[in-house]
PDB file of N, CA and C in Angstrom:
ATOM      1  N   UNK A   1      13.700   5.359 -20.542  1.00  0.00           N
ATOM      2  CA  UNK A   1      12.555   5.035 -19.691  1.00  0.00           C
ATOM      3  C   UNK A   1      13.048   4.283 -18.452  1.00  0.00           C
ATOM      4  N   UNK A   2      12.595   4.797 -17.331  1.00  0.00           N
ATOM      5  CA  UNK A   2      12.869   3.999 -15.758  1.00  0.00           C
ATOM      6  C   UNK A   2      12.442   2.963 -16.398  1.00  0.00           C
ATOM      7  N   UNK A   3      12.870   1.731 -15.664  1.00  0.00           N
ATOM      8  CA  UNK A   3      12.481   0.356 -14.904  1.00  0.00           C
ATOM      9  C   UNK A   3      11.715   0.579 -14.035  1.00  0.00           C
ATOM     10  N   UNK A   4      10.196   0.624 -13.690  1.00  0.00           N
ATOM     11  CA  UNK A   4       9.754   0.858 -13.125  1.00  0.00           C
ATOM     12  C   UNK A   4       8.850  -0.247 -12.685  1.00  0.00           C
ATOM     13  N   UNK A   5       8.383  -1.006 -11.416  1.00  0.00           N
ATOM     14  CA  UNK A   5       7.690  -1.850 -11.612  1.00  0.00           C
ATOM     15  C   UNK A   5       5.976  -1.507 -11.628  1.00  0.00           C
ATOM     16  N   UNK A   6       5.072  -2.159 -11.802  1.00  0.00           N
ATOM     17  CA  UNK A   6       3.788  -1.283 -11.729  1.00  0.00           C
ATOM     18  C   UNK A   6       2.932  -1.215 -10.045  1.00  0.00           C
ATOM     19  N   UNK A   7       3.499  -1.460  -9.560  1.00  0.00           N
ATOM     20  CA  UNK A   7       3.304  -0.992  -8.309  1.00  0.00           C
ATOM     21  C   UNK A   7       4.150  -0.170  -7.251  1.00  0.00           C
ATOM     22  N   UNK A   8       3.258   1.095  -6.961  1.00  0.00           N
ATOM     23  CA  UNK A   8       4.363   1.475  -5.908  1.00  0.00           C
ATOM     24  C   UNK A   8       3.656   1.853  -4.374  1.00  0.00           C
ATOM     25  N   UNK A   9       4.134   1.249  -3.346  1.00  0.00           N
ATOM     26  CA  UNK A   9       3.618   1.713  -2.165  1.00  0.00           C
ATOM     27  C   UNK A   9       4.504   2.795  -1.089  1.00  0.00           C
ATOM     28  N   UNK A  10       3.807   3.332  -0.959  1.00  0.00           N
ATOM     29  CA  UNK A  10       3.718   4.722  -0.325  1.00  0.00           C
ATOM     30  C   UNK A  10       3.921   4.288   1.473  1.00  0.00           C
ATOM     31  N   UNK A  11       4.897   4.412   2.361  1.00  0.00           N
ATOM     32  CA  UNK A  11       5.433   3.834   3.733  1.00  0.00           C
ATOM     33  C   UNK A  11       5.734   4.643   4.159  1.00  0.00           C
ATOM     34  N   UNK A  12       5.765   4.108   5.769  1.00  0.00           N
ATOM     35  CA  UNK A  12       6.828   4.274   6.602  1.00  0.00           C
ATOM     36  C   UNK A  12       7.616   3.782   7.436  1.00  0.00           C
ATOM     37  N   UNK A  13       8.654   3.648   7.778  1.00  0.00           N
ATOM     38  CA  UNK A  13       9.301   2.787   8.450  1.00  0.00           C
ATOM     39  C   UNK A  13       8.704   2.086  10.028  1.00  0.00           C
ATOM     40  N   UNK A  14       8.585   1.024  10.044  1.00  0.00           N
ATOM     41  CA  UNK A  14       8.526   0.564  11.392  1.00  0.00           C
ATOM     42  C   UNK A  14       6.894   0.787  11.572  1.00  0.00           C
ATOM     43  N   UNK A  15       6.080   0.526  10.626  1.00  0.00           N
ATOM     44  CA  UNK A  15       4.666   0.855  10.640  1.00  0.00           C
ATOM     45  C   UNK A  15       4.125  -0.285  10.455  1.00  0.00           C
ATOM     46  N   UNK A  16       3.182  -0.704  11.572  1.00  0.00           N
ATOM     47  CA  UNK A  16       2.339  -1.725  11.331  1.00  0.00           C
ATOM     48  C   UNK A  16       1.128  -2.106  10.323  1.00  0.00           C
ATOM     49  N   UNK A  17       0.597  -0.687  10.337  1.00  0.00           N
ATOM     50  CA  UNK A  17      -0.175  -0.994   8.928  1.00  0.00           C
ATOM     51  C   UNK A  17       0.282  -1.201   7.310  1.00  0.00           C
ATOM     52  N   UNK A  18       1.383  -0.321   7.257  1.00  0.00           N
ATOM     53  CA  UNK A  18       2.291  -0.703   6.313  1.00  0.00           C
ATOM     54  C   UNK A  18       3.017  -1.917   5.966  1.00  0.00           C
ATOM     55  N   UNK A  19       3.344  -2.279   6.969  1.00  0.00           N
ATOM     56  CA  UNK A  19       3.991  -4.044   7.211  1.00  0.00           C
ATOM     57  C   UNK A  19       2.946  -5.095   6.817  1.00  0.00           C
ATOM     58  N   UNK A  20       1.614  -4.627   6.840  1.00  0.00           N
ATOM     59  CA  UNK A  20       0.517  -5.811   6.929  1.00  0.00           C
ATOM     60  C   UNK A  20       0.173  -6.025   4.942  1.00  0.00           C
ATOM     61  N   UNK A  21       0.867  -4.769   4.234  1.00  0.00           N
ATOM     62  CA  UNK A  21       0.810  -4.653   3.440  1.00  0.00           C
ATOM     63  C   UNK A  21       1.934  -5.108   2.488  1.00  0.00           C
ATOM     64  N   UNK A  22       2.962  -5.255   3.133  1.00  0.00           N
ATOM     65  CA  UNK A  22       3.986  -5.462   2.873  1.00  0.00           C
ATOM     66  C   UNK A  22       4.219  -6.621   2.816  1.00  0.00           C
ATOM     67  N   UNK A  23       3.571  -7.734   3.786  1.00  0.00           N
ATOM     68  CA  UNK A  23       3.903  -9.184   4.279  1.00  0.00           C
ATOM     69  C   UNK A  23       2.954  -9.744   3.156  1.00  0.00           C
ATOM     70  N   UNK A  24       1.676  -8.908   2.537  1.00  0.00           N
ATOM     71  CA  UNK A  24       0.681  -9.327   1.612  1.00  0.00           C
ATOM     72  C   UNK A  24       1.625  -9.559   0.274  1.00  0.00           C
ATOM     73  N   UNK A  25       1.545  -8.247  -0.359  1.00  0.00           N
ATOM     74  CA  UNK A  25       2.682  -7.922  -1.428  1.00  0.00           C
ATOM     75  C   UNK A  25       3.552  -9.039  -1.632  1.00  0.00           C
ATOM     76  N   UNK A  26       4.547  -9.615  -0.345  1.00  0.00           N
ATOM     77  CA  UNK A  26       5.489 -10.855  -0.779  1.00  0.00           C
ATOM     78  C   UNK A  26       4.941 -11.930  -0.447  1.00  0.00           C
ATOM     79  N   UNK A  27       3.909 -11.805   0.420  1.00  0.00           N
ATOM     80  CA  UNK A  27       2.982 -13.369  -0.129  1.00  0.00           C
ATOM     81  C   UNK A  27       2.642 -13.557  -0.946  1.00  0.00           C
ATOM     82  N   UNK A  28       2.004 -12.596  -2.001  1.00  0.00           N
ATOM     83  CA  UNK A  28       1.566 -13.111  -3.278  1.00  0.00           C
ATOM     84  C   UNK A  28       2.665 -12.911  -4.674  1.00  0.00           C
ATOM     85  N   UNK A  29       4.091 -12.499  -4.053  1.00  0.00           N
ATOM     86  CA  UNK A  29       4.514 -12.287  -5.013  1.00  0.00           C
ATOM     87  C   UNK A  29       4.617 -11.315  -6.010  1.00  0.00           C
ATOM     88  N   UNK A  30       4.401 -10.530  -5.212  1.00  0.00           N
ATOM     89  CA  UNK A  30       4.216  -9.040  -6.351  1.00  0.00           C
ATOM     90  C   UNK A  30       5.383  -8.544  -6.063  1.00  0.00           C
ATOM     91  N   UNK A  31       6.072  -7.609  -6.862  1.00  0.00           N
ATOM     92  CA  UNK A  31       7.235  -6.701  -7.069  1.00  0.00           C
ATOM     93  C   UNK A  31       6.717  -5.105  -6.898  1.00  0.00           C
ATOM     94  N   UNK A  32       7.300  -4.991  -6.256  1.00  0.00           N
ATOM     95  CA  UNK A  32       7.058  -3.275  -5.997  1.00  0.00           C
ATOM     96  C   UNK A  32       8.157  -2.366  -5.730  1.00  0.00           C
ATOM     97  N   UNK A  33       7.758  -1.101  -5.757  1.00  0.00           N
ATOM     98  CA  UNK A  33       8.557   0.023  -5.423  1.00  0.00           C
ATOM     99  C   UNK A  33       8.171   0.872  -4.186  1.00  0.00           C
ATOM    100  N   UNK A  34       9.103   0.490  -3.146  1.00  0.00           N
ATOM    101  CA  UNK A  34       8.706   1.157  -1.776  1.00  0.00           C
ATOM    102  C   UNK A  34       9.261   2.654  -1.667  1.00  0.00           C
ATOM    103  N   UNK A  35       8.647   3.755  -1.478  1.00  0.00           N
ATOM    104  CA  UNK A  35       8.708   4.621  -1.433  1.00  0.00           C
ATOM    105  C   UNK A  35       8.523   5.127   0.188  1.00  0.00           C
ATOM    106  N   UNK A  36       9.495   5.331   1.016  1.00  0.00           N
ATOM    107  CA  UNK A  36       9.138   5.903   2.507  1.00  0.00           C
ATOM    108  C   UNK A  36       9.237   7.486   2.383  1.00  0.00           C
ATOM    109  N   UNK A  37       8.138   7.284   2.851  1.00  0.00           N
ATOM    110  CA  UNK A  37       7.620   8.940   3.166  1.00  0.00           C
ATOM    111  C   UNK A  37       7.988   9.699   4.656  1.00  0.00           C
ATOM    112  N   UNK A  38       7.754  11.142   4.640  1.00  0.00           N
ATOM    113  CA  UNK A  38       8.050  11.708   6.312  1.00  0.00           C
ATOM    114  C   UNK A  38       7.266  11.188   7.131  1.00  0.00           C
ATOM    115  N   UNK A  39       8.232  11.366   8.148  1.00  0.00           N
ATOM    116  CA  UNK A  39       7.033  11.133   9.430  1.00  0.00           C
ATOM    117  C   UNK A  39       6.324  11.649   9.885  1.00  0.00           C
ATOM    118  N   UNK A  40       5.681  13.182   9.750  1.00  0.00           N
ATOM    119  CA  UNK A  40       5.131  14.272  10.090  1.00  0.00           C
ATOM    120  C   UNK A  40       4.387  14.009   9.176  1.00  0.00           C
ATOM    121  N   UNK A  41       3.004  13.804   9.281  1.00  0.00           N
ATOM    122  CA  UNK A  41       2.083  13.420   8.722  1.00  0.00           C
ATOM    123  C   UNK A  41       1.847  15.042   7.489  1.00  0.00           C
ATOM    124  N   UNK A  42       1.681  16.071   9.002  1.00  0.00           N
ATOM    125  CA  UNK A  42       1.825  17.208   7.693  1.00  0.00           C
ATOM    126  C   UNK A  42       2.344  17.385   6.243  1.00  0.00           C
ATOM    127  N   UNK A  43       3.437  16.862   6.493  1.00  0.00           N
ATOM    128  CA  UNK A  43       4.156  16.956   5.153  1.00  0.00           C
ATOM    129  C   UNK A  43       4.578  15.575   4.507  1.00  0.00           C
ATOM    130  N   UNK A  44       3.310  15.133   4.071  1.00  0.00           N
ATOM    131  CA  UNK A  44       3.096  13.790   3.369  1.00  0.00           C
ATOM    132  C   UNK A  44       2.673  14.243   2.517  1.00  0.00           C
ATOM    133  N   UNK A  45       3.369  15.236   1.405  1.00  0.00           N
ATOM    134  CA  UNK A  45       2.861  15.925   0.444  1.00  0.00           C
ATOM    135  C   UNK A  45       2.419  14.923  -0.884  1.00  0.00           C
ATOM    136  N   UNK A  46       3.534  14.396  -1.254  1.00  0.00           N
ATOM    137  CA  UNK A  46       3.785  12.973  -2.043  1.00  0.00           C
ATOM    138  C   UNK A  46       2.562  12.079  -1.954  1.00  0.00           C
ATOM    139  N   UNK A  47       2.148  11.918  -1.028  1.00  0.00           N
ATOM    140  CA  UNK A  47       1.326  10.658  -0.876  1.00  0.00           C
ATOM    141  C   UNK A  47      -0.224  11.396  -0.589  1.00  0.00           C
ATOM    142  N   UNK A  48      -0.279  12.949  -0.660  1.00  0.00           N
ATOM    143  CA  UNK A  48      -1.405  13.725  -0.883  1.00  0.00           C
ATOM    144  C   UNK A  48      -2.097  13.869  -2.246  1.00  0.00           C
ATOM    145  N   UNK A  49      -0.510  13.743  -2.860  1.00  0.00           N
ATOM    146  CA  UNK A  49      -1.006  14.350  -4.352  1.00  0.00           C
ATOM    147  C   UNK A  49      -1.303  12.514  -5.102  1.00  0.00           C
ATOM    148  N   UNK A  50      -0.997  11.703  -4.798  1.00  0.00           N
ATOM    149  CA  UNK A  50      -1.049  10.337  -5.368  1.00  0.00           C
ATOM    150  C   UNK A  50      -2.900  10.297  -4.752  1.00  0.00           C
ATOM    151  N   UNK A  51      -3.209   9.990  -3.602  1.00  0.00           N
ATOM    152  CA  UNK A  51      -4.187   9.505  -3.088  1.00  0.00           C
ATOM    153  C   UNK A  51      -5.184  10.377  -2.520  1.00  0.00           C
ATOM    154  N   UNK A  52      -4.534  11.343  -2.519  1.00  0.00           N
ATOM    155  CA  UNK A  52      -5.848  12.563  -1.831  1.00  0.00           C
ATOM    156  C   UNK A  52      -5.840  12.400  -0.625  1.00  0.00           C
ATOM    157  N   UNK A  53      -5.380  11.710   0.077  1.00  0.00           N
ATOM    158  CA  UNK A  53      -4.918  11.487   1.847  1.00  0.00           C
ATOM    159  C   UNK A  53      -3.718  11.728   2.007  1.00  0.00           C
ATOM    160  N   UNK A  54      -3.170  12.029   3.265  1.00  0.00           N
ATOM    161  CA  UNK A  54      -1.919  11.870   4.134  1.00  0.00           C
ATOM    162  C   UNK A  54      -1.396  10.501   4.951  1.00  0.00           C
ATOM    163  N   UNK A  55      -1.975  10.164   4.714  1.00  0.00           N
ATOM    164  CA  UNK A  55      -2.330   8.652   5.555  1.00  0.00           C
ATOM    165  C   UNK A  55      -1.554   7.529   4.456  1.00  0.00           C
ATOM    166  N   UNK A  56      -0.314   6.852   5.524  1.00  0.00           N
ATOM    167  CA  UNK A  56      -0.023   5.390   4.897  1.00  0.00           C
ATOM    168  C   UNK A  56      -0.403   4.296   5.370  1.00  0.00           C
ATOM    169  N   UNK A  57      -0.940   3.516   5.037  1.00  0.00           N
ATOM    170  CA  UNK A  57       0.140   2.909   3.496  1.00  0.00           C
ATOM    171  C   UNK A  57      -0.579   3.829   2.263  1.00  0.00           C
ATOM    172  N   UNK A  58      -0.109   3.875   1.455  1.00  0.00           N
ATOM    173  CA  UNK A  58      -0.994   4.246  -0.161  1.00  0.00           C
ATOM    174  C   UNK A  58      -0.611   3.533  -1.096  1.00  0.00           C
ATOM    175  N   UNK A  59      -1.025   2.665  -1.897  1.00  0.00           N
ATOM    176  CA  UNK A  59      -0.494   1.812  -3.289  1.00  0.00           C
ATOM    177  C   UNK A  59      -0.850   2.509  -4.307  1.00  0.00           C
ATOM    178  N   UNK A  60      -0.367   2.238  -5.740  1.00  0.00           N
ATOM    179  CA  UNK A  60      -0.778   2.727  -7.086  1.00  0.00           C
ATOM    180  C   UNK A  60      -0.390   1.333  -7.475  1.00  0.00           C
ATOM    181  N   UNK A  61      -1.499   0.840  -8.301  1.00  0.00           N
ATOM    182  CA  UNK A  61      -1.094  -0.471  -8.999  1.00  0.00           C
ATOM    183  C   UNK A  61      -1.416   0.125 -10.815  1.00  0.00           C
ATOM    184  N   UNK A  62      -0.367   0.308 -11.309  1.00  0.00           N
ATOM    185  CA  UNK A  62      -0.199   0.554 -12.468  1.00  0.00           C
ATOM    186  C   UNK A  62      -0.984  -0.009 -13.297  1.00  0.00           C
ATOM    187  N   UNK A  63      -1.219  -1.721 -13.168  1.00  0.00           N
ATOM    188  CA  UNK A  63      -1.545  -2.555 -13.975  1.00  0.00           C
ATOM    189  C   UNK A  63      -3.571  -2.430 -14.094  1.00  0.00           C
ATOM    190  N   UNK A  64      -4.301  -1.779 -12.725  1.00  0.00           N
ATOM    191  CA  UNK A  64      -5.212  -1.634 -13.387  1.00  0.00           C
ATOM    192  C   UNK A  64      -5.541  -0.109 -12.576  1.00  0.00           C
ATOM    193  N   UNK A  65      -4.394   0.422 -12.840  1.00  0.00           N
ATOM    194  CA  UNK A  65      -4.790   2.312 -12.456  1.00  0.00           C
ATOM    195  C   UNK A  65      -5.780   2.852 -11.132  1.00  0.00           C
ATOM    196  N   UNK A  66      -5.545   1.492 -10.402  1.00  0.00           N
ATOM    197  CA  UNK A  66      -5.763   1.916  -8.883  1.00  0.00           C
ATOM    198  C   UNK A  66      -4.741   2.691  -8.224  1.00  0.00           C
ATOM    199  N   UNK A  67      -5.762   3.430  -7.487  1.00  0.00           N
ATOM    200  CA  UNK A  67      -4.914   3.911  -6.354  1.00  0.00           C
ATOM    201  C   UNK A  67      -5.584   4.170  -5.114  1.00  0.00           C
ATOM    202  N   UNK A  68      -5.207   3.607  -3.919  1.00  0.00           N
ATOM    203  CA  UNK A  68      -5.933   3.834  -2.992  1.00  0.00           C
ATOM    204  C   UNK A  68      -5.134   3.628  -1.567  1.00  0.00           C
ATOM    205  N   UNK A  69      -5.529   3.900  -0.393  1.00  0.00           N
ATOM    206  CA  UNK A  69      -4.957   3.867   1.114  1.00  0.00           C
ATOM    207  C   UNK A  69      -5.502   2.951   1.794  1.00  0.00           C
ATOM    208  N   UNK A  70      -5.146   2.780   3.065  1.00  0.00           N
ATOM    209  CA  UNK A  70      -5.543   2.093   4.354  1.00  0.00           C
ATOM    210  C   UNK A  70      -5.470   0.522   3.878  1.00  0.00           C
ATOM    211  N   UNK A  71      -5.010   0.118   5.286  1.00  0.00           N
ATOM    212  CA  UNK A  71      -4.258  -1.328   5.039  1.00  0.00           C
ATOM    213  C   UNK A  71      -5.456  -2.370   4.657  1.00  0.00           C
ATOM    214  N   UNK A  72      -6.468  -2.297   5.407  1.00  0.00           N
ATOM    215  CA  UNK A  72      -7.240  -3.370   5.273  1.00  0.00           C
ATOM    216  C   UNK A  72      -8.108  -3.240   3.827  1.00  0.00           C
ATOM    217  N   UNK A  73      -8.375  -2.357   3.374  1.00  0.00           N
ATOM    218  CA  UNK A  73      -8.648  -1.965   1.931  1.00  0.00           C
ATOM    219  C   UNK A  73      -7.588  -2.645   0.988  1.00  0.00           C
ATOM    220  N   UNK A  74      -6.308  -1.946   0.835  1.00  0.00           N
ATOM    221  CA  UNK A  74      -5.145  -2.250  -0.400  1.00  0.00           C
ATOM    222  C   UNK A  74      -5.130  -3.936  -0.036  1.00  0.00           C
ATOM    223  N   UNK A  75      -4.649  -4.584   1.743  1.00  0.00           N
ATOM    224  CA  UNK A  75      -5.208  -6.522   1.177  1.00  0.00           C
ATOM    225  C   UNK A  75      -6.283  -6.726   1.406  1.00  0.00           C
ATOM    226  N   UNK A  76      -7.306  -6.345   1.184  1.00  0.00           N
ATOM    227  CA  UNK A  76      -8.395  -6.800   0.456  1.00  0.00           C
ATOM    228  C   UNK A  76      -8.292  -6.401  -1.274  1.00  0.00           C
ATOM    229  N   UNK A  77      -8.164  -5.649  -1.690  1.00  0.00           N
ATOM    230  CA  UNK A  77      -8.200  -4.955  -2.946  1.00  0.00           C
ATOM    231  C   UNK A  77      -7.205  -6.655  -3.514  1.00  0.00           C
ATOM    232  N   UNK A  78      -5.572  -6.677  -2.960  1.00  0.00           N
ATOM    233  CA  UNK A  78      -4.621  -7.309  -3.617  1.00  0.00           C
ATOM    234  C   UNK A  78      -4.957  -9.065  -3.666  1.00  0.00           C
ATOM    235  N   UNK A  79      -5.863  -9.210  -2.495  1.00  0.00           N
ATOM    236  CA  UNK A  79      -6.360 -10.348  -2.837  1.00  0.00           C
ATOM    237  C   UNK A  79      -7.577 -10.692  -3.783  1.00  0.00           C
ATOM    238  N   UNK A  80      -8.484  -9.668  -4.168  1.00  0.00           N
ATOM    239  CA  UNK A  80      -9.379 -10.046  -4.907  1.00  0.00           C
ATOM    240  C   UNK A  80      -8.458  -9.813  -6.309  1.00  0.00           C
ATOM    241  N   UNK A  81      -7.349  -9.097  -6.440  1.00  0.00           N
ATOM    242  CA  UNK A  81      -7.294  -8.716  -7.735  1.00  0.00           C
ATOM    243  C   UNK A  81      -6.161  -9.971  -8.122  1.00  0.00           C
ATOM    244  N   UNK A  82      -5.186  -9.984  -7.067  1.00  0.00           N
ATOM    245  CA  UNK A  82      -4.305 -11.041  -7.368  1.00  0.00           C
ATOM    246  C   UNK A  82      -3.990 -12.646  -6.535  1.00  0.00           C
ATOM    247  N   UNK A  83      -4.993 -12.328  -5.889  1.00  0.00           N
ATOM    248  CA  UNK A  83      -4.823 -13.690  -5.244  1.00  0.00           C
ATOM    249  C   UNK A  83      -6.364 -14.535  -5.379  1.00  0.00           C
ATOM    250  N   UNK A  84      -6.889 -15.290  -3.890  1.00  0.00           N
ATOM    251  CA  UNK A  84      -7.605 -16.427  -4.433  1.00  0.00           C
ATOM    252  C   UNK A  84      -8.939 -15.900  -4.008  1.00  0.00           C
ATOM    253  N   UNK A  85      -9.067 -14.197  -3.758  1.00  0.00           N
ATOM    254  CA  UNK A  85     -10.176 -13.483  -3.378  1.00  0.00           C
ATOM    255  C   UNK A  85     -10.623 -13.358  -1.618  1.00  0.00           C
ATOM    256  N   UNK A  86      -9.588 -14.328  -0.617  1.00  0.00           N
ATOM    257  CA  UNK A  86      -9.993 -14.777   0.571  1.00  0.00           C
ATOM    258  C   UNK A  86      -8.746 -13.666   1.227  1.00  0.00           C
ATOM    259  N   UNK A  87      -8.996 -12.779   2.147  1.00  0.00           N
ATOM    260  CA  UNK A  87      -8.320 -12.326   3.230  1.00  0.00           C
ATOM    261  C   UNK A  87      -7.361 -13.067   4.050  1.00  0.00           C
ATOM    262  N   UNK A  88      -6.054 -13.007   4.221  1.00  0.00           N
ATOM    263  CA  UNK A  88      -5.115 -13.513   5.400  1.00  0.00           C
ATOM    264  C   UNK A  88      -5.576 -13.290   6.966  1.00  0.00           C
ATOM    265  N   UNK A  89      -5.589 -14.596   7.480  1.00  0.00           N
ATOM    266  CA  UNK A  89      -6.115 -14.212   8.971  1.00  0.00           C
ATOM    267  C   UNK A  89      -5.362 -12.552   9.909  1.00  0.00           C
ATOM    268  N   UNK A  90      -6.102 -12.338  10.593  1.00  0.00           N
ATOM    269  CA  UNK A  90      -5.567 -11.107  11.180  1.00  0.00           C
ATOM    270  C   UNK A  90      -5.717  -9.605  10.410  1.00  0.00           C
ATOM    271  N   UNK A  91      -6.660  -9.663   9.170  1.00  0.00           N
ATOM    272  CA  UNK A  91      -6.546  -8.386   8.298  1.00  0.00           C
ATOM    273  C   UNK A  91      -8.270  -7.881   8.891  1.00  0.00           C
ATOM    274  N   UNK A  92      -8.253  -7.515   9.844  1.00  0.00           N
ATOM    275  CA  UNK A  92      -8.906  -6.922  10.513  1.00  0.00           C
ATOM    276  C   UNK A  92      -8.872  -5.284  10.297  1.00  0.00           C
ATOM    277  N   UNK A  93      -9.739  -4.477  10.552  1.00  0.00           N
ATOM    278  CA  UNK A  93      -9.523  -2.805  10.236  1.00  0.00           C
ATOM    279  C   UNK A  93      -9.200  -2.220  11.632  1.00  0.00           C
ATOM    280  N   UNK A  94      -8.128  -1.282  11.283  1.00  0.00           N
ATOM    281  CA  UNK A  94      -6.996  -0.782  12.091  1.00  0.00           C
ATOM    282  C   UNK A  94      -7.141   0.477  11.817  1.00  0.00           C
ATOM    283  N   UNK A  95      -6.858   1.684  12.923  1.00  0.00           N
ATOM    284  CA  UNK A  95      -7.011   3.305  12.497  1.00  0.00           C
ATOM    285  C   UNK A  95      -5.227   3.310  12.045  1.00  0.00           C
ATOM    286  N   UNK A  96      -5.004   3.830  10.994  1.00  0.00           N
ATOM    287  CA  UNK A  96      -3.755   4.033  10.214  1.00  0.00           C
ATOM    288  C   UNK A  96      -2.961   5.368  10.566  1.00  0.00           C
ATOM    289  N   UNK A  97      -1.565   4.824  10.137  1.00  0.00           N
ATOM    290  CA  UNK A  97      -0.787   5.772  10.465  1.00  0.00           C
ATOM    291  C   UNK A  97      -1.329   7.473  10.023  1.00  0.00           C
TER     292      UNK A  97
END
């Protein structure tokens, strides 16, 4: 059996919405598995068949069988589920990669 941790997020390099997700994730201390995807949105096959979108960021949180996209959603989602329920300043909604 992999070592797998129960989260994995779905990226791309040098992406701001992804990063906003990313800076969440090690604020609260979570462990994950970053997975970077193409850059051609077309062929974001991977992150089609996980979330039903093409669009990153995408998380799967193992631990309660979420899965879902777009930045301001996944920290909101990671703060109600693992943090103190309150949004980090600046998590405003953004049109995503």
């Amino acid at each position: 059996m992999r070592n797998e941790k129960q989260m994995t997020l779905y990226r791309l390099q040098a992406c701001p919405f992804c990063e906003r997700v990313v800076r969440r994730l090690d604020e609260l201390g979570i462990e994950y598995d970053s997975r970077f995807v193409e850059a051609r949105h077309s062929e974001r096959d991977a992150v089609k068949r996980i979330s039903g979108k093409r669009t990153v960021p995408a998380l799967i949180d193992r631990n309660t069988g979420v899965t879902m996209s777009e930045s301001a959603n996944i920290v909101e989602y990671l703060d109600g589920a693992y943090g103190d329920g309150t949004a980090p300043a600046g998590a405003g909604t953004e049109a995503e990669a």
